[in-house]
Each structure stands twice: as C-alpha cells, then as structure tokens.
Protein backbone atom coordinates (compact mmCIF):
# COMPACT_ATOMS: atom_id res chain seq x y z
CA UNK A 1 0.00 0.00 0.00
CA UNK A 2 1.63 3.19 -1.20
CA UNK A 3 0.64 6.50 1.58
CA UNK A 4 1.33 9.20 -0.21
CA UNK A 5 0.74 13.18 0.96
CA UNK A 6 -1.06 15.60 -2.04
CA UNK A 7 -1.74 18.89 -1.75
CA UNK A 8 -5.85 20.06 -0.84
CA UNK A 9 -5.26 23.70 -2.06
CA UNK A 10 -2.62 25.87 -3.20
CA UNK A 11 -0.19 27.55 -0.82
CA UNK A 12 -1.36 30.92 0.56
CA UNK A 13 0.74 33.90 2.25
CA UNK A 14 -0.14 34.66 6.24
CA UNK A 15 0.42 37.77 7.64
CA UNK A 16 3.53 36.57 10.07
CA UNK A 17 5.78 36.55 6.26
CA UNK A 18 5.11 32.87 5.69
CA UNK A 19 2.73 30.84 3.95
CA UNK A 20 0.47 27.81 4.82
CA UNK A 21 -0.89 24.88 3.02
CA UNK A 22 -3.18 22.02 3.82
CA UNK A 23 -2.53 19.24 2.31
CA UNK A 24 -4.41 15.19 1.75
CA UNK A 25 -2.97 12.04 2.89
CA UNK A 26 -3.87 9.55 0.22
CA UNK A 27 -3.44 5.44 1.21
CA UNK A 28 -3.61 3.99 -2.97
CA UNK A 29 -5.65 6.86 -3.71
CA UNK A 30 -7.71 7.29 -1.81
CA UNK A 31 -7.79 10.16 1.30
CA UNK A 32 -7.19 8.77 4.43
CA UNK A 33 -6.55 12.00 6.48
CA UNK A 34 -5.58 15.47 6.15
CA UNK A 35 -3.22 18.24 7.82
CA UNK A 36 -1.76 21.57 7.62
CA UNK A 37 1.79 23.02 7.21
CA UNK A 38 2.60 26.39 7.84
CA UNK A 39 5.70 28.94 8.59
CA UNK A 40 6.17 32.00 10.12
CA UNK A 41 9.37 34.60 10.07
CA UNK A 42 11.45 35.02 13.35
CA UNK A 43 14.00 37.79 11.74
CA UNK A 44 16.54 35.74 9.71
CA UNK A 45 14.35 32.36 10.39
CA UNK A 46 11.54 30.47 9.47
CA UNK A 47 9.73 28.02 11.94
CA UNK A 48 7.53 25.68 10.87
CA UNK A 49 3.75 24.21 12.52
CA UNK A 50 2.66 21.09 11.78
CA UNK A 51 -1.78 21.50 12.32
CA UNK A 52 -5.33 19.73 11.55
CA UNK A 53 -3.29 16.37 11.38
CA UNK A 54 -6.13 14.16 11.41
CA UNK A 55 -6.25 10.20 10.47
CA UNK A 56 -10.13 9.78 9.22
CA UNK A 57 -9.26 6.19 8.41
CA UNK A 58 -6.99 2.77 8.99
CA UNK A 59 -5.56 4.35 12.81
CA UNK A 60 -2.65 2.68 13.79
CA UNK A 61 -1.29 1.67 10.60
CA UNK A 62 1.63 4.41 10.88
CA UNK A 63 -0.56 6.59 8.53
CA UNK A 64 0.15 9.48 12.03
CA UNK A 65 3.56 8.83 11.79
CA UNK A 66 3.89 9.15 7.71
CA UNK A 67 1.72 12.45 7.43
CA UNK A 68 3.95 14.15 10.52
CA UNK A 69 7.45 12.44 8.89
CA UNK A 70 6.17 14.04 5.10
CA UNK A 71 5.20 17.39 6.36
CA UNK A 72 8.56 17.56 8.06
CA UNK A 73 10.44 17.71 4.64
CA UNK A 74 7.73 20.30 3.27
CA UNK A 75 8.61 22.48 5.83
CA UNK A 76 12.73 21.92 5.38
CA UNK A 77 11.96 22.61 1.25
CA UNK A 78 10.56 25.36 2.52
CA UNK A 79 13.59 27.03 4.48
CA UNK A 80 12.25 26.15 8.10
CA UNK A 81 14.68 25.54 10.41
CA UNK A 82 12.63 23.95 13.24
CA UNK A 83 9.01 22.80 13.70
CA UNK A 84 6.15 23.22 16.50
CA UNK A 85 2.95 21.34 17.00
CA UNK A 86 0.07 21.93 19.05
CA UNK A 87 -1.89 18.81 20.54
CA UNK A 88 -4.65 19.10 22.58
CA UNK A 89 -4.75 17.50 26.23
CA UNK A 90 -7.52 14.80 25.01
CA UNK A 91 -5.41 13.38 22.24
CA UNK A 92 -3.12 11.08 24.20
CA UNK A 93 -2.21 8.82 21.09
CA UNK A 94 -1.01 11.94 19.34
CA UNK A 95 1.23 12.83 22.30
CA UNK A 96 2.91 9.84 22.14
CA UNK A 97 3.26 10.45 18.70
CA UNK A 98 5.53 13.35 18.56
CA UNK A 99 7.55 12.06 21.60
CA UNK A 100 8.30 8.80 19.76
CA UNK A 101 9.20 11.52 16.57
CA UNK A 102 11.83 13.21 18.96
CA UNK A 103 9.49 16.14 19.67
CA UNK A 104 10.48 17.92 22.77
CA UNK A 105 7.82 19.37 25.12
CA UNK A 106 7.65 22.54 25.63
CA UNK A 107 4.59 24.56 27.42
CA UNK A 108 1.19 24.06 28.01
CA UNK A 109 -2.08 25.76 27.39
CA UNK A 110 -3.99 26.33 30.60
CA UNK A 111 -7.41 27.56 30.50
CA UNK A 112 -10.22 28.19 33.42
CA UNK A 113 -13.77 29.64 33.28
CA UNK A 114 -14.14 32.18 35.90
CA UNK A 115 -17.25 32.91 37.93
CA UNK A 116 -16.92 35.11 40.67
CA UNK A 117 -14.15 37.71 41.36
CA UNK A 118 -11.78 36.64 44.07
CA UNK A 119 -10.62 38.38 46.90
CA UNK A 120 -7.24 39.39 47.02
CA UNK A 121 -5.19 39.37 50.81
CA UNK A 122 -5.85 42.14 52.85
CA UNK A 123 -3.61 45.00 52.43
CA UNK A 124 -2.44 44.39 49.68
CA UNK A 125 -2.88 47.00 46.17
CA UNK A 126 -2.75 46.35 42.68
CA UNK A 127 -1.33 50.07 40.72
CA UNK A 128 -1.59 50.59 36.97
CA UNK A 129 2.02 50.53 35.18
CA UNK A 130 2.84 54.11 33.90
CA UNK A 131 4.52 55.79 31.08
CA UNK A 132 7.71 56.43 32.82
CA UNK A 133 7.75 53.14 34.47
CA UNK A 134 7.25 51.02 31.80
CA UNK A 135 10.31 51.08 29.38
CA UNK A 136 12.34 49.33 32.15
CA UNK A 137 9.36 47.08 32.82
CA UNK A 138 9.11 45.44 29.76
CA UNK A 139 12.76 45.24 29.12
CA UNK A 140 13.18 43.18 32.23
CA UNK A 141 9.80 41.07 31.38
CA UNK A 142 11.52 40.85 27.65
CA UNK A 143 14.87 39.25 29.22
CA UNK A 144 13.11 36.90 31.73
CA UNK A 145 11.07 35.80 28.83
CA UNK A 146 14.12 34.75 26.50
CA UNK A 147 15.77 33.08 29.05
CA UNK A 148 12.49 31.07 29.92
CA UNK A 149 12.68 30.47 26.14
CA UNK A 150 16.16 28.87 26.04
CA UNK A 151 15.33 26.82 28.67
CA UNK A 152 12.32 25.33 26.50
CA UNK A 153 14.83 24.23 23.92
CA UNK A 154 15.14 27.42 21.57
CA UNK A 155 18.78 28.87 20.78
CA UNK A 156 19.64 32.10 21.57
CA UNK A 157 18.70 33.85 18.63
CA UNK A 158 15.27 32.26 18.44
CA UNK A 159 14.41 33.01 21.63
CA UNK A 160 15.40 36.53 21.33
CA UNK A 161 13.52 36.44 17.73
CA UNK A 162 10.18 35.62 19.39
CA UNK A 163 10.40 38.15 22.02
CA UNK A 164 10.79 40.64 20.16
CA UNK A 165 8.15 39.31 17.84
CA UNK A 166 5.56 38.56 20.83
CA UNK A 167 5.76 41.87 22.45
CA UNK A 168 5.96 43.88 19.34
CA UNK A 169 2.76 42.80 18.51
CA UNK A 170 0.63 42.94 21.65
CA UNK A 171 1.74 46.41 23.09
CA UNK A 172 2.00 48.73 20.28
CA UNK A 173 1.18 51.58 22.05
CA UNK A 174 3.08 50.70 25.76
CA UNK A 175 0.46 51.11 28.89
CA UNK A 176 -2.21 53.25 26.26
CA UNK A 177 -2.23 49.66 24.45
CA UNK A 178 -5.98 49.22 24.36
CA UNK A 179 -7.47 45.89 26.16
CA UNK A 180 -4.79 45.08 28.47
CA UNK A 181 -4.46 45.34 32.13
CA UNK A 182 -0.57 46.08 33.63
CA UNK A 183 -0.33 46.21 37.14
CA UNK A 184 1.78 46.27 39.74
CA UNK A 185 1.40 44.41 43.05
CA UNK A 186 2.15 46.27 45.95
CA UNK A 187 2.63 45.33 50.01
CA UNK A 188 0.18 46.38 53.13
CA UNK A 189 3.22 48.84 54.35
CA UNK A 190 3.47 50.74 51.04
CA UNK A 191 7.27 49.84 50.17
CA UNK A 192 7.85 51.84 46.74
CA UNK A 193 9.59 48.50 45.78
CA UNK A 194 7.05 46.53 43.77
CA UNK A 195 5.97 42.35 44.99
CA UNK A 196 5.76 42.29 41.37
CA UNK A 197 3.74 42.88 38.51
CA UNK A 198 0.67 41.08 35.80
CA UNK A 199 0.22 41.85 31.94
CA UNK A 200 -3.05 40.72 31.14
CA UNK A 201 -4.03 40.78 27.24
CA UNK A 202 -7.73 41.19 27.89
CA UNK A 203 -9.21 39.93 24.51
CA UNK A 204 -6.44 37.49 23.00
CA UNK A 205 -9.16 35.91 20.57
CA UNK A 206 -12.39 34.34 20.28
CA UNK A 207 -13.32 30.85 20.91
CA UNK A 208 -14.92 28.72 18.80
CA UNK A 209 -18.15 29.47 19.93
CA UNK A 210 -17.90 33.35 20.35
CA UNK A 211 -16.81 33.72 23.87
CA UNK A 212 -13.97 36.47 24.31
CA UNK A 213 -10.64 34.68 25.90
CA UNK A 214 -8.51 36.73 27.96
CA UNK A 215 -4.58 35.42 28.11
CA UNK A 216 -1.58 36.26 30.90
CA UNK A 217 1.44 37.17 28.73
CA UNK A 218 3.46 38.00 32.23
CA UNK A 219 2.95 37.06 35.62
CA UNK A 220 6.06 37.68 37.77
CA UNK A 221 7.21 38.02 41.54
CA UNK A 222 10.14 39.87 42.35
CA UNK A 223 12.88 37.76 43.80
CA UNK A 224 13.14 39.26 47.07
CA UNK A 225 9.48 38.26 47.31
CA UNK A 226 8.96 34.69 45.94
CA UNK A 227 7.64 31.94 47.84
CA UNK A 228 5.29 34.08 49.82
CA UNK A 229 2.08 33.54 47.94
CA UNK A 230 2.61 36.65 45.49
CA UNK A 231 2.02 34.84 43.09
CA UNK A 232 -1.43 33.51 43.75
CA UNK A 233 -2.31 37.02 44.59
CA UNK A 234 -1.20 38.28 40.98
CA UNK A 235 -3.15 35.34 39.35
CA UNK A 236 -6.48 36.30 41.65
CA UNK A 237 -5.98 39.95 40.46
CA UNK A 238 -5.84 38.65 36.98
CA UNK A 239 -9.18 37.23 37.66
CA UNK A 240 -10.27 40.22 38.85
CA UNK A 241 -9.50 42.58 35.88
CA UNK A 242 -11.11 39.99 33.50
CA UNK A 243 -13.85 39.90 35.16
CA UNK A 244 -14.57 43.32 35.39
CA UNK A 245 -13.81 44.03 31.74
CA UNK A 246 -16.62 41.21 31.49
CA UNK A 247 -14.51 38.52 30.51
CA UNK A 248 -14.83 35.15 31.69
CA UNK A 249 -12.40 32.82 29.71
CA UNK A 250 -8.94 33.21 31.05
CA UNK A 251 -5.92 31.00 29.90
CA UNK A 252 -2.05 31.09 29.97
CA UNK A 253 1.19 29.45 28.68
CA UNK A 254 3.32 27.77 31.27
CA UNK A 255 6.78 26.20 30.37
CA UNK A 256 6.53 22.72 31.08
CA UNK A 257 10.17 22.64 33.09
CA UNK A 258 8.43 25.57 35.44
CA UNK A 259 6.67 22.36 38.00
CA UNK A 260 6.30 25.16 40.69
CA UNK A 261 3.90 27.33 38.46
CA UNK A 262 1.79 24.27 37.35
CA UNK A 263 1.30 23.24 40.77
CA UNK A 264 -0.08 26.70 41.36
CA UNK A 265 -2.21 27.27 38.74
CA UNK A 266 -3.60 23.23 39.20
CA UNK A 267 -4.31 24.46 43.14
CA UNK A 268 -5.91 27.63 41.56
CA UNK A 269 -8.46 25.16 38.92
CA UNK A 270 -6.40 26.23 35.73
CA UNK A 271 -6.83 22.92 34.04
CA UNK A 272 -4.77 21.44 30.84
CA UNK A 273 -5.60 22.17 27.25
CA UNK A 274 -2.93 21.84 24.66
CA UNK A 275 0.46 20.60 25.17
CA UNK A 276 2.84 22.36 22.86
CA UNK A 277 6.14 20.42 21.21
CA UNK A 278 9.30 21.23 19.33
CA UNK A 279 12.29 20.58 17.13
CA UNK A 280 15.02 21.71 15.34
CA UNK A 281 14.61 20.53 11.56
C-alpha cells in the first residue's frame, strides 16, 4: 500500500511573512486524512507548525507517523529551520506520537472559566504601570522571557527572535495599548519596591463558539518576594481585571520545566488544554 501526501489547495501567504498549506494524505488513492503546514518569520528564520493532522481512516497503521514524517520535509523545502505542533490534552495517542518523533515538550495551554471575582489578601494593592515606568518594565519582562525560552529548547537567537516578535505585537502603544491590564502588586506597608507585577491581554481571541478569551502574557514576583504567595495574589488579580472588563475565559502558557507554576495554577483550577512540542529541523 503506497501512503502518499497531495496537496488540498494551493499555498497561501499569512500575515507573520510565511505561507500555509493544507494538504491530503492519500493510502492507494484514496484520502485517508488530512493536515496543515505552515511557517512563520522570526527575523533571519523560518519556523515551521505542523496543524489539523487528522487520520479519518486505517488508525494505527503508521498513517500518524507518515503524514507528521512528510510534512517535516515540506517544511525543510521550505527554508524552516525547526518545527512546532500543538496537541490538545484529550489526544493522548497523538502525544505519544511526537515524543516517539523526537518532539520535545515545551509549554502548556492552561485555561479556566471564571465565575466570581476573588478576593485578594488584605492589604495588599494592585497600581496601573505608567509611562515612565514602563520602558524598564518590559525590558526586564523581555529578558526573563528569552531566558524562559532557552530553557524550553530554543537557541539564543530564536528566543530573542520571538520576544521581540511577541511583544511587538501585543503592546504597540506601551500602557495606552488598548485591552490590556498592567499592574503592579504592591505590600500592606506601602514599600515603593514593587511584589511584582501582571500583563493581562484582555481579549487574545475568540473561541470557537464566540466567547472572548482573555490570556496572561506576564505574571512575575520579584525575587526578594517569591515563595510568599505573590504569586497567587497576581493570578487572583488577573481574575479580577477579567472579570470586570466582562470577561470570563482566562488561559495562559506555562513552560513545562516551570513544576512550581503548574502546581499553582492546578491548586488555583487552571486545568490542561494543549500541550505544545518542538524541534530543530
């Protein structure tokens, strides 16, 4: 039986400076399955996804394995020089898929639906980020963000790449960005030095069914302060400003090396949703 993979459609351009293409997986023929490759530019680099991989027919013939293995050298002809895949928590055989393909994990998506605003400890105050505090802000948030990168398997310069990509994109404008709560957590005494500090992107994107998802792009405790609970505090304020902007889908990306954070956020009802995976091509 000759698997072979055929292209659905022709190639189109997306707006990250790649282009995307879903393509057929054919057993003698006939379509068995389906999936999508895509790339994206990091500066100097393309990265590759691997999506919508789907076997309709014949499971556990290797027909997984084949579609991933083919889309693999689409995305090297097409001058990627590593490759990401989303799988969601409920798709266990795919996991062990990409782990037996040398895929690396790397984060996971959390998500929780939020009902009533918490309260946060007493004393404590949550202060908007200003103008003249936030240059040095997000240049520290930028460098603690690479280096969680590189220890999620990207080099260097990708992880540097994607930084600059990610917050280019989401704070345009600094603290006038619209939709996106930055705060600063403060202590009952008043200390001018911050506990540390939340950036909340209030509408990330819709889900499938309409309902507005909120996202945490930073949630960080100063290291004079960790391991007093700051944390939780931050993540209940986080809550709290969805909430009141009258959101009540709120999810995150946790590095799956961090096993302090995803005992929090487990304790806190944040449950699993996609497990994300990696490799240099």
């Amino acid at each position: 039986m000759t698997t072979t993979l055929r292209p659905e459609g022709p190639e189109t351009p997306t707006t990250a400076g790649g282009r995307t293409r879903r393509w057929r997986i054919l057993a003698n023929g006939h379509q068995v399955g389906a999936l999508r490759t895509s790339s994206a530019r990091h500066d100097s680099e393309l990265w590759g996804e691997i999506a919508e991989l789907e076997i309709t027919e014949g499971r556990g013939r290797g027909r997984g394995t084949f579609g991933a293995l083919a889309a693999e050298e689409v995305l090297r002809a097409w001058g990627c020089t590593r490759v990401d895949v989303v799988v969601p928590e409920s798709a266990p055989i795919a996991r062990g898929l990409v782990a037996a393909l040398g895929y690396t994990e790397r984060m996971r998506n959390l998500g929780k639906s939020l009902t009533a605003a918490p309260p946060l400890p007493a004393g404590v105050t949550a202060r908007p980020i200003d103008a003249a505090e936030f240059p040095a802000w997000i240049d520290r948030a930028a460098r603690e963000y690479v280096q969680s990168l590189r220890d999620s398997g990207l080099t260097e310069a990708q992880a540097r790449a994607k930084s600059r990509l990610d917050h280019r994109n989401v704070l345009q404008q600094g603290v006038e960005t619209p939709g996106v709560a930055l705060r600063r957590l403060h202590s009952p005494g008043g200390a001018p030095e911050p506990l540390g500090s939340l950036w909340v992107n209030l509408h990330l994107r819709d889900l499938p069914d309409g309902t507005p998802l909120a996202w945490v792009m930073v949630v960080e405790v100063d290291r004079a302060h960790r391991g007093r609970g700051h944390g939780r505090t931050l993540m209940l304020l986080a809550e709290r400003e969805c909430l009141a902007a009258g959101v009540r889908e709120l999810g995150l990306n946790v590095f799956s090396g961090n096993r302090a954070a995803l005992r929090l956020y487990a304790s806190l009802g944040y449950r699993v949703v996609n497990r994300c995976y990696g490799k240099p091509l």
